[in-house]
N, C-alpha and C. Protein backbone atom coordinates (compact mmCIF):
# COMPACT_ATOMS: atom_id res chain seq x y z
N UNK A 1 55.03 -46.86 23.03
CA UNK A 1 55.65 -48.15 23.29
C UNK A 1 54.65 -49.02 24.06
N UNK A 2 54.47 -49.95 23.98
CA UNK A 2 53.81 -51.05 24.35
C UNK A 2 54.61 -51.78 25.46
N UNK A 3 53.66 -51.31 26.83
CA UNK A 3 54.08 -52.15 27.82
C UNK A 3 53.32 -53.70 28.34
N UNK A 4 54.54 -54.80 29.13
CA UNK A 4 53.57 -56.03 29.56
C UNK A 4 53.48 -55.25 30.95
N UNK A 5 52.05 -56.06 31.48
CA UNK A 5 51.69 -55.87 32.50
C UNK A 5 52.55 -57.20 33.57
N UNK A 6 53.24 -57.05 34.46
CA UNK A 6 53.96 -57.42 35.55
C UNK A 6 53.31 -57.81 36.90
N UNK A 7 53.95 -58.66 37.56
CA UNK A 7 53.23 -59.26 39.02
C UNK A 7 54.49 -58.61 39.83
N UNK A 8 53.84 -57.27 40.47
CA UNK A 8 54.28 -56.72 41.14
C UNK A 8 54.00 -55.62 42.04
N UNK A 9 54.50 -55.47 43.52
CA UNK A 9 53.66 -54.56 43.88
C UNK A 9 53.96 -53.03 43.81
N UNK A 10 55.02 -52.24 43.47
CA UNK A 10 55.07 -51.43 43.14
C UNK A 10 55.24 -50.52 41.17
N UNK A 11 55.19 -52.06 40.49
CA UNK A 11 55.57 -51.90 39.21
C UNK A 11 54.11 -52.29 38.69
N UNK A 12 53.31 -51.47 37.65
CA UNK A 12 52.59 -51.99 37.15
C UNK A 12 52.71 -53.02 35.78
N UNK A 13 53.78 -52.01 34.95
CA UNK A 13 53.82 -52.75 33.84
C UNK A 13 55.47 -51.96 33.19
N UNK A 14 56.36 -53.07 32.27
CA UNK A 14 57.54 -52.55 31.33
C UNK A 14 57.34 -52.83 30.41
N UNK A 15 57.96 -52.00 29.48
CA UNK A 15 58.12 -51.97 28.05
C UNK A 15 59.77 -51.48 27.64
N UNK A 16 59.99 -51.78 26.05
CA UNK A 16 60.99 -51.93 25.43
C UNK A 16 60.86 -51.71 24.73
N UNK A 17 62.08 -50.85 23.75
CA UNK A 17 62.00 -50.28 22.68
C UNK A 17 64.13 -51.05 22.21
N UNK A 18 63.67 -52.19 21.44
CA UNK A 18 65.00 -51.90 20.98
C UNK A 18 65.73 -51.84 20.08
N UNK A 19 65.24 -50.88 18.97
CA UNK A 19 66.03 -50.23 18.42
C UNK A 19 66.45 -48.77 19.27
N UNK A 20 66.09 -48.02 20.10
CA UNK A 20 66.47 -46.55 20.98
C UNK A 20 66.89 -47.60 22.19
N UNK A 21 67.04 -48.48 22.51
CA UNK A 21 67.47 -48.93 23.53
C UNK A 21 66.39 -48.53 25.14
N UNK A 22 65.06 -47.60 24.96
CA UNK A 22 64.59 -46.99 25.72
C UNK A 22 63.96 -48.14 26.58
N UNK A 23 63.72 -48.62 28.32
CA UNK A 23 63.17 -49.06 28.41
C UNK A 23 62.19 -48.15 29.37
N UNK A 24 60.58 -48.39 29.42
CA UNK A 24 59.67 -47.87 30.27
C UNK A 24 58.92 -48.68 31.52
N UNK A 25 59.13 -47.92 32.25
CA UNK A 25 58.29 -48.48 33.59
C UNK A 25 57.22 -47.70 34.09
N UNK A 26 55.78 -48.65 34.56
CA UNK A 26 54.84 -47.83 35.02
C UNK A 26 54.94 -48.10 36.62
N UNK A 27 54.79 -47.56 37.23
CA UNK A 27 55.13 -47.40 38.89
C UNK A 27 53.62 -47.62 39.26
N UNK A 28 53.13 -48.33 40.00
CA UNK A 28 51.80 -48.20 40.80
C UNK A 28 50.74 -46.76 41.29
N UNK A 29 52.00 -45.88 41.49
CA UNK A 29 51.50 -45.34 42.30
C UNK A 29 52.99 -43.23 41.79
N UNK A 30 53.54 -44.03 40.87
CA UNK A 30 54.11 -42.82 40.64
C UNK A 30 54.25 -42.59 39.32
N UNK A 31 53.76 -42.94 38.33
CA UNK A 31 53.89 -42.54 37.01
C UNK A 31 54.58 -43.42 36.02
N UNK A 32 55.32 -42.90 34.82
CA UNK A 32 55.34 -43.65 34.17
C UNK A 32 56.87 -43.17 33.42
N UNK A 33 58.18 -43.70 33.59
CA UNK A 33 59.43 -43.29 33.85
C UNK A 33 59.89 -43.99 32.18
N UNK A 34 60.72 -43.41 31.64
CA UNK A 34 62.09 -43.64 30.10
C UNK A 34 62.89 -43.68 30.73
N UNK A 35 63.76 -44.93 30.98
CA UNK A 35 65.06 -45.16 31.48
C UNK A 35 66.08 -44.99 29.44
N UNK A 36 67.22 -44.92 29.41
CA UNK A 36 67.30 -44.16 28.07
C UNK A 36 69.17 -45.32 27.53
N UNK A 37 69.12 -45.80 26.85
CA UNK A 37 70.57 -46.63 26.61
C UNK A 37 70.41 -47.88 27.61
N UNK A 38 69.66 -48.67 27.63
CA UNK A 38 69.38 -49.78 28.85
C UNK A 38 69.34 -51.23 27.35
N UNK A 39 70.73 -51.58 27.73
CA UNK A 39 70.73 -52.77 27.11
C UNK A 39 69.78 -54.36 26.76
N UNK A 40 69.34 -54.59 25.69
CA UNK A 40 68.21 -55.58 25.66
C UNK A 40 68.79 -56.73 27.12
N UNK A 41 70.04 -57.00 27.36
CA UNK A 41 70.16 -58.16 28.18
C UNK A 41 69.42 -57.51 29.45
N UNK A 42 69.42 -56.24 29.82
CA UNK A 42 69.11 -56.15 31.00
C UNK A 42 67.64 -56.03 31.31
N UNK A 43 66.97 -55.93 30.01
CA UNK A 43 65.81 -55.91 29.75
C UNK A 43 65.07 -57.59 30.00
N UNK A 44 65.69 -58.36 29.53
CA UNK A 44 65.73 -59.23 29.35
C UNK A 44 65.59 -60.04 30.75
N UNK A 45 66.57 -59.85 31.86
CA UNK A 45 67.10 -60.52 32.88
C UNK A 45 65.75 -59.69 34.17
N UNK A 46 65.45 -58.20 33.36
CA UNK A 46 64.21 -57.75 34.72
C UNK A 46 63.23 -58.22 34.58
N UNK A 47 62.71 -58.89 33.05
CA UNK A 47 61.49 -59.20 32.87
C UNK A 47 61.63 -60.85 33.76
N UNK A 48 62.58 -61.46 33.57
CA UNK A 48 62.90 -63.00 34.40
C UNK A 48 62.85 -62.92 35.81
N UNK A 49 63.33 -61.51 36.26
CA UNK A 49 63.47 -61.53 37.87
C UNK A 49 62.26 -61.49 38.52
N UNK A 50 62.53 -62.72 39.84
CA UNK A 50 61.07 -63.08 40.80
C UNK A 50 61.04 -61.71 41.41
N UNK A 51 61.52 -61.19 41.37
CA UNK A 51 61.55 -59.59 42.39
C UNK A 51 61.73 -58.39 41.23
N UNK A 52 60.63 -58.00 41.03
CA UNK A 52 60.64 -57.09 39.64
C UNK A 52 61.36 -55.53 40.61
N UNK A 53 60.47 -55.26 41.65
CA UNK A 53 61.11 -53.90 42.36
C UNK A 53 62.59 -54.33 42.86
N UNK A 54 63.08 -55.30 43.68
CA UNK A 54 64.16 -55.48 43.54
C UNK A 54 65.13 -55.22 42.62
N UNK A 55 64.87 -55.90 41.28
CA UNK A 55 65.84 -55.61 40.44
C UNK A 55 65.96 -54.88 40.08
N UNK A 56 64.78 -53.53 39.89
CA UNK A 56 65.06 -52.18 39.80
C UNK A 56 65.80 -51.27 39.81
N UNK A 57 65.80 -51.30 41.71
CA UNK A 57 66.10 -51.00 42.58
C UNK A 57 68.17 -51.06 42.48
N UNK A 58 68.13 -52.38 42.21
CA UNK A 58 69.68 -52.95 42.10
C UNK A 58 69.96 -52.45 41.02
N UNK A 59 69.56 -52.63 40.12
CA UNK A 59 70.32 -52.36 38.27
C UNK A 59 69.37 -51.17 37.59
N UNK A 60 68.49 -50.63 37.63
CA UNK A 60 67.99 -49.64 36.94
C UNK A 60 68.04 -48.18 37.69
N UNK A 61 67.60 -47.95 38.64
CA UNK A 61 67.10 -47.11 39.76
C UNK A 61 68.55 -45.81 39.70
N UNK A 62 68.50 -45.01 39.39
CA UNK A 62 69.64 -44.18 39.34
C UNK A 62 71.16 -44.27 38.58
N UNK A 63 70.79 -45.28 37.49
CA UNK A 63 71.85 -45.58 36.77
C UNK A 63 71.87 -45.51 35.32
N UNK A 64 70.73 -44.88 35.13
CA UNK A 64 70.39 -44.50 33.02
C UNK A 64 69.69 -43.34 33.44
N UNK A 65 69.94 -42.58 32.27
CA UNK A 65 69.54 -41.27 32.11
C UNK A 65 67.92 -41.34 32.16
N UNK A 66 67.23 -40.67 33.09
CA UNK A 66 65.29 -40.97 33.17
C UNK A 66 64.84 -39.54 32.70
N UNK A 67 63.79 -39.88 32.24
CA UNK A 67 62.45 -39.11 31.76
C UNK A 67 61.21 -39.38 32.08
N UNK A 68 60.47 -39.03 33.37
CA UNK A 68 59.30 -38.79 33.73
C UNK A 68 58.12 -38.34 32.17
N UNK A 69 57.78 -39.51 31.94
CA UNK A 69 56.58 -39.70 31.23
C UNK A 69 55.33 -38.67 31.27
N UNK A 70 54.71 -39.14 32.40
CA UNK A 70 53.78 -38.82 33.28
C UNK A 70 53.65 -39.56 34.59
C-alpha cells in the first residue's frame, strides 16, 4: 500500500486501501501499524486534521482491529 508522507511529529506517513477498508500508519519512531475495517470517511477527516497524532489518538488508537507491520 502506498503511503502519503504527513507533517507530523510522531506520524511519519498514512495510507489507504479502500477496497479492504485497511488503513496504515508509519509511527516515527515505532513501526508501521494495519488498522483493519476503518471507514474511507474517517480516513478522509485524519488526513484533514491539523493534529494528525491527536486524531489518532481520539478515533483510531485502540478502536480497529491492529496488525504490527513492522
Amino acid at each position: 500500500m502506498d503511503r502519503v508522507r504527513v507533517s507530523s511529529t510522531n506520524i511519519r506517513s498514512i495510507g489507504y486501501d479502500e477496497a479492504s477498508q485497511a488503513l496504515e500508519v508509519e509511527f516515527t519512531s515505532a513501526g508501521i501499524y494495519r488498522y483493519d475495517s476503518v471507514p474511507i470517511s474517517l480516513h478522509q477527516r485524519f488526513m484533514a486534521a491539523q493534529s494528525k497524532g491527536r486524531f489518532f489518538d481520539s478515533f483510531v488508537k485502540d478502536k480497529y482491529r491492529t496488525t504490527k507491520l513492522r
